[in-house]
Protein backbone atom coordinates (compact mmCIF):
# COMPACT_ATOMS: atom_id res chain seq x y z
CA UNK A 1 4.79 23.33 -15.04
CA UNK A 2 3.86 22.10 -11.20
CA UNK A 3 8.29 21.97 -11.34
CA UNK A 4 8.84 25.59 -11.78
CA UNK A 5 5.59 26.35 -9.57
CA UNK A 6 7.11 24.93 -6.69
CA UNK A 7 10.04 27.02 -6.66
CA UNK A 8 8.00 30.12 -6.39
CA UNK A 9 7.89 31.99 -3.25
CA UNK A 10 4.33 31.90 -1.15
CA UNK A 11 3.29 35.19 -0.28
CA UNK A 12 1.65 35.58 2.74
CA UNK A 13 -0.25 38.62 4.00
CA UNK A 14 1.56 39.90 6.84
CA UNK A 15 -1.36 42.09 7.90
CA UNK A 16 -4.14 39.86 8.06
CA UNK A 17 -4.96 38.15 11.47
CA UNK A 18 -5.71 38.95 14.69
CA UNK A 19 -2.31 39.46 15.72
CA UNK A 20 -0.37 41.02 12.57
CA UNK A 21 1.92 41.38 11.83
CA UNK A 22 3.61 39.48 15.15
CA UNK A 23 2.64 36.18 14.67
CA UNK A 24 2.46 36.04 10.59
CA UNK A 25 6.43 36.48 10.31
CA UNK A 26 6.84 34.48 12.80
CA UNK A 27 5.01 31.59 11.22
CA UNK A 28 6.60 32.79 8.16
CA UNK A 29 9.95 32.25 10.03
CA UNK A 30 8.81 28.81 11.55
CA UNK A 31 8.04 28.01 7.71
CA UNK A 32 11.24 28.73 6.27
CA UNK A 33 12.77 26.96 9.31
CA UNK A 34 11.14 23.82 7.68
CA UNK A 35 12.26 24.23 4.13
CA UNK A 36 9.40 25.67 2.72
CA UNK A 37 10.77 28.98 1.95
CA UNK A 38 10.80 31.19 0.15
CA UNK A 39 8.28 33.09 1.18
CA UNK A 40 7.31 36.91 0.24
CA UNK A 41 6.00 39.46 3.30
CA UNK A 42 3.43 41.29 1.79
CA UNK A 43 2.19 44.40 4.12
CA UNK A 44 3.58 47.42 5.99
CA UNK A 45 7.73 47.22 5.53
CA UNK A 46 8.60 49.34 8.40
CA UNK A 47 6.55 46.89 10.88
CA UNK A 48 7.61 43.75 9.11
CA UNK A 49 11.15 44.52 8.97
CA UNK A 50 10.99 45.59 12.44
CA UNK A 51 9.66 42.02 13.17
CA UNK A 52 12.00 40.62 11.77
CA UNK A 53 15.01 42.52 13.22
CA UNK A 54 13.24 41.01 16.79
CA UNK A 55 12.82 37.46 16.00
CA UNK A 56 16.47 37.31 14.67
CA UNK A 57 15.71 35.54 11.09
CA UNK A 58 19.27 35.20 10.56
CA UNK A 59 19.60 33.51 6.77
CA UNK A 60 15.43 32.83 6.54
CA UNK A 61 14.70 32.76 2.88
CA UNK A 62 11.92 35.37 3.35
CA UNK A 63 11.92 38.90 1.37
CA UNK A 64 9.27 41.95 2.14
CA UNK A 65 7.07 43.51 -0.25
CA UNK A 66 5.29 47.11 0.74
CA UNK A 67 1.74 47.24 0.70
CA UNK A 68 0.78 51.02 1.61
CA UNK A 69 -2.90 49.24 3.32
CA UNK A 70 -4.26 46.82 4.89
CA UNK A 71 -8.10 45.34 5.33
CA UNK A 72 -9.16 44.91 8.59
CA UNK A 73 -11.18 42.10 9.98
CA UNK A 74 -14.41 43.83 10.63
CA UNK A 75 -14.51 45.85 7.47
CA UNK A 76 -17.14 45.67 5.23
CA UNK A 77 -15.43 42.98 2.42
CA UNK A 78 -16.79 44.85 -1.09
CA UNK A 79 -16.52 48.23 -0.12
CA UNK A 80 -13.03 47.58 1.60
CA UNK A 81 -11.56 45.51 -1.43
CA UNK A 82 -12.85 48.69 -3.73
CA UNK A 83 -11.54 50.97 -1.70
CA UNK A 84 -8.41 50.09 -0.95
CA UNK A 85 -6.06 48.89 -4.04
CA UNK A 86 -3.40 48.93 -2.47
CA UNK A 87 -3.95 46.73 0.49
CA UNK A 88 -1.64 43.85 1.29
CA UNK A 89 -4.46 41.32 -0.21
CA UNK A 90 -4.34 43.40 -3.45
CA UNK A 91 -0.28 43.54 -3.89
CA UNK A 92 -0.30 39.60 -2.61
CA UNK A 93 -3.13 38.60 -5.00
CA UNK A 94 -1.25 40.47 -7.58
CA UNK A 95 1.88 38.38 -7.19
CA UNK A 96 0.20 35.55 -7.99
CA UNK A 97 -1.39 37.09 -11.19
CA UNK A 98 2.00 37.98 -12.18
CA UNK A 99 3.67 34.55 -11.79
CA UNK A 100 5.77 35.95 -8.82
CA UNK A 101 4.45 33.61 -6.56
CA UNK A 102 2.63 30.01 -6.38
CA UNK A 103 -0.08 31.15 -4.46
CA UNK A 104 -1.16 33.92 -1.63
CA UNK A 105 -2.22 33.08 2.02
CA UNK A 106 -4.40 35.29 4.36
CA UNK A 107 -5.14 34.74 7.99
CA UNK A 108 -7.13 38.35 7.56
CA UNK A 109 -10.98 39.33 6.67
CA UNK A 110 -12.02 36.37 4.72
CA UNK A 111 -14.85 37.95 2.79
CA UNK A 112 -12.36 40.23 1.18
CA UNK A 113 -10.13 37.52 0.34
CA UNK A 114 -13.00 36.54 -1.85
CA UNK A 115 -13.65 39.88 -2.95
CA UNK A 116 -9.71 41.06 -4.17
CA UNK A 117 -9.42 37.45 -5.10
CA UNK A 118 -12.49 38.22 -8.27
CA UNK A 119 -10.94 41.24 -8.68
CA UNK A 120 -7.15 40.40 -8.93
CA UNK A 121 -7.58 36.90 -10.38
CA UNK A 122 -10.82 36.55 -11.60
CA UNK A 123 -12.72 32.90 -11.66
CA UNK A 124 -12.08 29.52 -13.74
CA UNK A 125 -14.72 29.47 -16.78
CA UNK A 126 -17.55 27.33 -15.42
CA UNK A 127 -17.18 28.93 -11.92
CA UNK A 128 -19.52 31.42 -10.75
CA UNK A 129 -18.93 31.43 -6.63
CA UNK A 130 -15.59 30.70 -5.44
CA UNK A 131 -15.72 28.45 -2.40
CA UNK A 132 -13.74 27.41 0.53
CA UNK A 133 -13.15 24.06 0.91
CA UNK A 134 -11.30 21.84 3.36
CA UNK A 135 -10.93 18.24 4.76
CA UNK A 136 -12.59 17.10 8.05
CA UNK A 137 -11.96 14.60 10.23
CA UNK A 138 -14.64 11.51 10.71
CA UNK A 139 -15.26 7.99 11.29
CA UNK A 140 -14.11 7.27 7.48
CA UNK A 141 -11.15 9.34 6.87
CA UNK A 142 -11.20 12.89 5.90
CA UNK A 143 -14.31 14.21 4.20
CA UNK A 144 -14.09 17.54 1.97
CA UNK A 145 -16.54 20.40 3.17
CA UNK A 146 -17.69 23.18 0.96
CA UNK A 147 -18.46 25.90 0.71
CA UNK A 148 -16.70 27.06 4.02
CA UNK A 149 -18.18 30.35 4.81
CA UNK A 150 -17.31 32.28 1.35
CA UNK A 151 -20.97 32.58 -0.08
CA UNK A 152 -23.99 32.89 2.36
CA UNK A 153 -26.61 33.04 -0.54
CA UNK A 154 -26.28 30.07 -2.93
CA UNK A 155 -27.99 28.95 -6.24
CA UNK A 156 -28.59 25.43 -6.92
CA UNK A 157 -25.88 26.06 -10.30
CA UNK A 158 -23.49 26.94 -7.28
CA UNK A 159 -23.81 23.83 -5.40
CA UNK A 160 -23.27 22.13 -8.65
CA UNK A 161 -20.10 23.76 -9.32
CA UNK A 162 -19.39 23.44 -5.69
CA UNK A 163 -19.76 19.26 -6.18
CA UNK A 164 -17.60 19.48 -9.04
CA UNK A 165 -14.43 21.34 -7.47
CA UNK A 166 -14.95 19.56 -4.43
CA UNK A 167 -14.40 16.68 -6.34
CA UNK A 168 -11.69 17.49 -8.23
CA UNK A 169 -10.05 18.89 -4.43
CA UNK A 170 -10.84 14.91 -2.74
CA UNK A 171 -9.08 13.35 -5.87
CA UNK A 172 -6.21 15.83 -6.04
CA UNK A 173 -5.63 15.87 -2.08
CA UNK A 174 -7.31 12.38 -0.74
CA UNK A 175 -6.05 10.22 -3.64
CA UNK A 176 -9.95 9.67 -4.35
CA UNK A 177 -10.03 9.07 -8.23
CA UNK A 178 -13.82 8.98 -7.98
CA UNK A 179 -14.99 10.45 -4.88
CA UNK A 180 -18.98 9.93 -3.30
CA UNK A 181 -20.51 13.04 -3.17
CA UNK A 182 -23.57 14.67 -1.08
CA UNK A 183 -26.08 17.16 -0.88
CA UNK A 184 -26.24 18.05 2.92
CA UNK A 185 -29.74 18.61 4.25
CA UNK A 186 -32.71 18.13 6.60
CA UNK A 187 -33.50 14.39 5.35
CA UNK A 188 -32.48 11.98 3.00
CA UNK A 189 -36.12 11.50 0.99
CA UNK A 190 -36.54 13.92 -1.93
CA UNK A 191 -39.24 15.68 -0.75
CA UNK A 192 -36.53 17.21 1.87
CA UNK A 193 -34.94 20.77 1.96
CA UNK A 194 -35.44 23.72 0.20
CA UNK A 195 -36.69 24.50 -3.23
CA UNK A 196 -32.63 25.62 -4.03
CA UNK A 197 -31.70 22.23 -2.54
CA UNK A 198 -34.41 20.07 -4.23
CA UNK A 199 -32.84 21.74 -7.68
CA UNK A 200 -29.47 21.58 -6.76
CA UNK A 201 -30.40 17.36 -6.21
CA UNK A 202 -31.93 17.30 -9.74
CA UNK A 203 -29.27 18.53 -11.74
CA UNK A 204 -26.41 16.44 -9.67
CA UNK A 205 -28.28 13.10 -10.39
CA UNK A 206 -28.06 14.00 -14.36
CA UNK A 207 -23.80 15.29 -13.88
CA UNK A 208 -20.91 13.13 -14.75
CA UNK A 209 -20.39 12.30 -10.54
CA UNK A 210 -20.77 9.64 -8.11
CA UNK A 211 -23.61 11.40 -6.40
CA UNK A 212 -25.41 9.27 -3.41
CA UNK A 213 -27.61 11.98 -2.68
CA UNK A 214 -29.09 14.31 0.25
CA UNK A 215 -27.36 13.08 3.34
CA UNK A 216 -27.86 14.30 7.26
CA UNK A 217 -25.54 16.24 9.07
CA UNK A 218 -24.86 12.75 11.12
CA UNK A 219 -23.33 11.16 8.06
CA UNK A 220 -20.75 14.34 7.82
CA UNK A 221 -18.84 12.46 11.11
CA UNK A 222 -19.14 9.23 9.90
CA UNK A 223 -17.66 9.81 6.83
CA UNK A 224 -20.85 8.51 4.43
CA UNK A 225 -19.63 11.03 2.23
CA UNK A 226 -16.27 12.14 0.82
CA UNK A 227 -17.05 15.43 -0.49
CA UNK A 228 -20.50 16.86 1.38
CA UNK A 229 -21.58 20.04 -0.48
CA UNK A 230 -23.95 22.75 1.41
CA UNK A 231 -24.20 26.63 1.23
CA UNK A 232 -21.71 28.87 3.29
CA UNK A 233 -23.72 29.77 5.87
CA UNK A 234 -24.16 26.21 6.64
CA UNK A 235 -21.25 24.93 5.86
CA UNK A 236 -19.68 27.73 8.58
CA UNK A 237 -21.77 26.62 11.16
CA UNK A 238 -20.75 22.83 10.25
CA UNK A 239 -17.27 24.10 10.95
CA UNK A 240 -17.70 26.35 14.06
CA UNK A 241 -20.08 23.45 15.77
CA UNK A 242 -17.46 20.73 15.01
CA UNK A 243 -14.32 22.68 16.18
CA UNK A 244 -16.57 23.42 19.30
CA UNK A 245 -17.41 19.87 19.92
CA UNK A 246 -14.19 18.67 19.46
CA UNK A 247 -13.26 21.26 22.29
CA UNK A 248 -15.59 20.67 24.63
CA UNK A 249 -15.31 16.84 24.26
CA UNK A 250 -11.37 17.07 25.15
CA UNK A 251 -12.13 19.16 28.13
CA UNK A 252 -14.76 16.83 29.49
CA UNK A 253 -12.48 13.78 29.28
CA UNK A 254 -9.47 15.55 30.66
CA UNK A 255 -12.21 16.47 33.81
CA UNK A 256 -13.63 12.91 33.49
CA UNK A 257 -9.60 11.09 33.55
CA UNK A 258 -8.68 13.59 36.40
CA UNK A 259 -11.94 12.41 38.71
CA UNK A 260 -9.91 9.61 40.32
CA UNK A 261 -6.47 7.86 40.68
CA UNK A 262 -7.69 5.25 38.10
CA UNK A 263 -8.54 7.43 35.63
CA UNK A 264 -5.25 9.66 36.00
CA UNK A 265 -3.37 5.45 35.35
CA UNK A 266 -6.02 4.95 32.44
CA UNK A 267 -4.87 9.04 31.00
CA UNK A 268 -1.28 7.74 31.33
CA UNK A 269 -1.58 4.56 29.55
CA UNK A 270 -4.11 6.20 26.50
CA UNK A 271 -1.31 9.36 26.53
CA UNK A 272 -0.46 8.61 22.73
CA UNK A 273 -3.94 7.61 21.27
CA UNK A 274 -5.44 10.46 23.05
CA UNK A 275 -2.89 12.51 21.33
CA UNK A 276 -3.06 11.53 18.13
CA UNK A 277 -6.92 11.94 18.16
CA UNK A 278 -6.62 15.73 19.29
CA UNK A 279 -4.30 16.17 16.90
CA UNK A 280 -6.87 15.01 13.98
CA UNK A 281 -9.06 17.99 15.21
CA UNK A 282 -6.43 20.48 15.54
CA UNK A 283 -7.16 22.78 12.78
CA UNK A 284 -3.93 24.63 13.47
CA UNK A 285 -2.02 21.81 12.11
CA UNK A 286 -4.32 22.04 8.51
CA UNK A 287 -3.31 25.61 8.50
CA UNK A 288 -5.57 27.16 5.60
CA UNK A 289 -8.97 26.22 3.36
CA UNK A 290 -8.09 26.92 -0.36
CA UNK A 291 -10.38 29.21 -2.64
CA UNK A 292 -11.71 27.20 -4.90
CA UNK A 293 -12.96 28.14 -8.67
CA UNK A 294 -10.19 31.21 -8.69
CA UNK A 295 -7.76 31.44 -11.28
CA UNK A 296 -4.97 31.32 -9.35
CA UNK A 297 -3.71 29.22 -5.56
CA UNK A 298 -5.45 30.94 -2.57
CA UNK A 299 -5.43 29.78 0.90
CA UNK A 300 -7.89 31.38 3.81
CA UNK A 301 -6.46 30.68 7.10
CA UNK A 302 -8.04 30.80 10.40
CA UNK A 303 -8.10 34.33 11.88
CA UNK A 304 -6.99 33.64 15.18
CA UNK A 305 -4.04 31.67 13.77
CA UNK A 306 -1.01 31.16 15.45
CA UNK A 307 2.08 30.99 14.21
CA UNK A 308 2.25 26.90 14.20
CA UNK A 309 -1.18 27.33 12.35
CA UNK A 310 0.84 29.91 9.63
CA UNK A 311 3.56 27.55 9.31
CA UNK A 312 1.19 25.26 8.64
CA UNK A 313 -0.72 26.78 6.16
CA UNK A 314 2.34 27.80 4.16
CA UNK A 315 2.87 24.18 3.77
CA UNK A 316 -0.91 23.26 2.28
CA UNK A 317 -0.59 26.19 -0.24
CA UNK A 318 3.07 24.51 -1.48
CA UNK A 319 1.09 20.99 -1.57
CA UNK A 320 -1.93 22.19 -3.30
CA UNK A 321 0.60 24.43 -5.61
CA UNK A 322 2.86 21.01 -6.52
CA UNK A 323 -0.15 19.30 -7.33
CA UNK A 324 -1.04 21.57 -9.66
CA UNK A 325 -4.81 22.15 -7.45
CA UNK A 326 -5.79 25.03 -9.78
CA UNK A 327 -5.37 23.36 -13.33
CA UNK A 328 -7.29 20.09 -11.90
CA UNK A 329 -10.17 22.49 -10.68
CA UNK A 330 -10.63 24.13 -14.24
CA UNK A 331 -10.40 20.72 -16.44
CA UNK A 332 -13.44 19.53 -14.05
CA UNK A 333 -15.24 22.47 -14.69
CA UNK A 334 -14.52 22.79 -18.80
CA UNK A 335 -15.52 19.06 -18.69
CA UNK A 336 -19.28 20.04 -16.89
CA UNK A 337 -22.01 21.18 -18.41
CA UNK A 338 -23.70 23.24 -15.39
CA UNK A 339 -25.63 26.51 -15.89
CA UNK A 340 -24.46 29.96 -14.59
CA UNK A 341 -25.55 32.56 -13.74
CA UNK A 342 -22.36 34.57 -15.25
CA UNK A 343 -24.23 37.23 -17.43
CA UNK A 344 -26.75 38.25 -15.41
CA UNK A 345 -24.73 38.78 -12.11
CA UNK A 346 -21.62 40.22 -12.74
CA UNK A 347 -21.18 42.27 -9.34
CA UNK A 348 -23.06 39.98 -7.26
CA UNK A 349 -19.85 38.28 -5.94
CA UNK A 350 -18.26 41.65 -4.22
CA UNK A 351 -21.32 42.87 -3.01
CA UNK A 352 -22.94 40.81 -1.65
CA UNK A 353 -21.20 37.19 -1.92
CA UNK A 354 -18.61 38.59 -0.13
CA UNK A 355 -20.38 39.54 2.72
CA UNK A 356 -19.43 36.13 4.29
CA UNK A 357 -19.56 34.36 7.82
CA UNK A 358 -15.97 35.00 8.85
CA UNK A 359 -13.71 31.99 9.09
């Protein structure tokens, strides 16, 4: 099955971004100039095509599908993904449903990509919140983060399911056959964090994981972990603080290096090393953060994204898509036993889930 997958196209929302439709086509160009074509244009045709007619795609395996709307960034995610059905997440979504394509990425409003993404594909059984999940760098090796910024409001079942697909994401993409996972919080005794938390720590000591526990945000860096589970909210600010510091540390040694001759020789001589250590915190060159616990391939990329960052991202959704990401995800959730909360909130997820911390 992950054989025909692969020769699927991507489709990529051409409208969602800061700069759409511009920069999306031409990541989607950079893509295709890598071999990781074909890839479907989903959005406004007239624009698209006009793109393309200026950045001279020549024989870029790339075809455009209309989408009559598009979701803006700083729309309200339910009522937006309600409102508009026609909207270049809903026709992109759609593809995937339909087997057109392997999976659908979005540099647009992320808390719609959650909400089309119930709508169009639904969730795996066992899932109740889809989450965002991605690999950071640390002291260790890369350590998978969820949830990502998709759910602000979390019930300990959630970070449950969140420790399982997380799991199932660190052995699928970090060859991890049984990855450590942990409950990030204020303190490693159980007395610590809240009530949600203290449940949430309960029922992962009795599941079928190699739980260690509550861990600190200090241990997310130094890798104590390889999956580290937490909330949206949290888990956004986890994100935003360690792109930040990652920043700011780069600019401080470039000031510190540039203080005196010696340090401009020592700059020289480190070029490489210093290199290949920004390039471990550029998140342009991870591209995307799949959706989890949908039933169907899903990548939210970084709003701001350029189009390295869209080339880039094209490239995780074929990976995750030839390793057959989705399928893994739902046999580690059929093979839990973790309470939902399916019956009793069956609109929570667009109305209020999906009123996410943007990523």
């Amino acid at each position: 099955m992950a054989g025909d997958v692969t020769r699927l196209p991507v489709a990529l929302d051409a409208m969602g971004g800061d700069r759409a439709p511009d920069v999306v086509v031409a990541g989607a160009l950079l893509a295709c100039s890598r071999g990781l074509g074909p890839i479907t244009l989903v959005g406004d045709a007239a624009r698209i095509e006009a793109c393309l007619q200026r950045l001279g795609p020549g024989g870029a395996a790339v075809d455009v599908v209309h989408a009559a709307e598009a979701i803006g960034m700083a729309e309200h995610p339910g009522r937006a993904a309600r409102a508009k059905r026609q909207s270049s997440m809903h026709v992109g979504f759609g593809r995937v449903r339909q087997g057109e394509a392997c999976a659908f990425v979005s540099a647009g409003n992320s808390g719609a990509m959650m909400a089309v993404g119930l709508m169009e594909l639904r969730r795996l059984p066992g899932c109740d919140r889809p989450a965002i999940a991605s690999a950071m760098p640390s002291a260790a090796g890369p350590v998978v983060l969820l949830d990502m910024g998709a759910n602000v409001d979390c019930r300990a079942s959630h970070l449950v399911q969140f420790a399982l697909m997380g799991a199932a994401y660190a052995a699928a993409t970090l060859g991890k056959e049984r990855p450590t996972v942990g409950l990030l919080s204020n303190g490693t005794e159980p007395s610590k964090g809240t009530e949600t938390l203290r449940e949430a720590h309960r029922l992962l000591s009795e599941a079928d994981l190699r739980y260690i526990g509550y861990i600190e945000g200090r241990a997310l860096p130094r890798g104590e972990a390889d999956v580290v589970v937490t909330d949206g909210f949290v888990g956004n600010v986890v994100l935003k603080l360690s792109e930040g510091i990652a920043v700011t540390l780069g600019e401080l040694l470039r000031e510190e290096l540039k203080g005196d001759w010696l340090g401009g020789l020592g700059a020289a001589l480190m070029k490489r090393a210093l290199r290949r250590l920004r390039d471990r915190f550029d998140w342009t060159k991870i591209g995307g953060a799949p959706l989890l616990g949908l039933d169907g391939l899903a990548l939210v990329a970084h709003g701001a994204s350029t189009a390295e960052a869209i080339a880039a991202a094209v490239q995780r959704a074929r990976d995750h898509a030839a390793l057959g990401l989705v399928d893994r995800v739902r046999s580690a959730l059929s093979a839990a036993e973790v309470p939902s909360d399916r019956t009793t909130t069956a609109e929570l997820p667009i109305s209020r889930t999906a009123d996410t911390v943007e990523l």
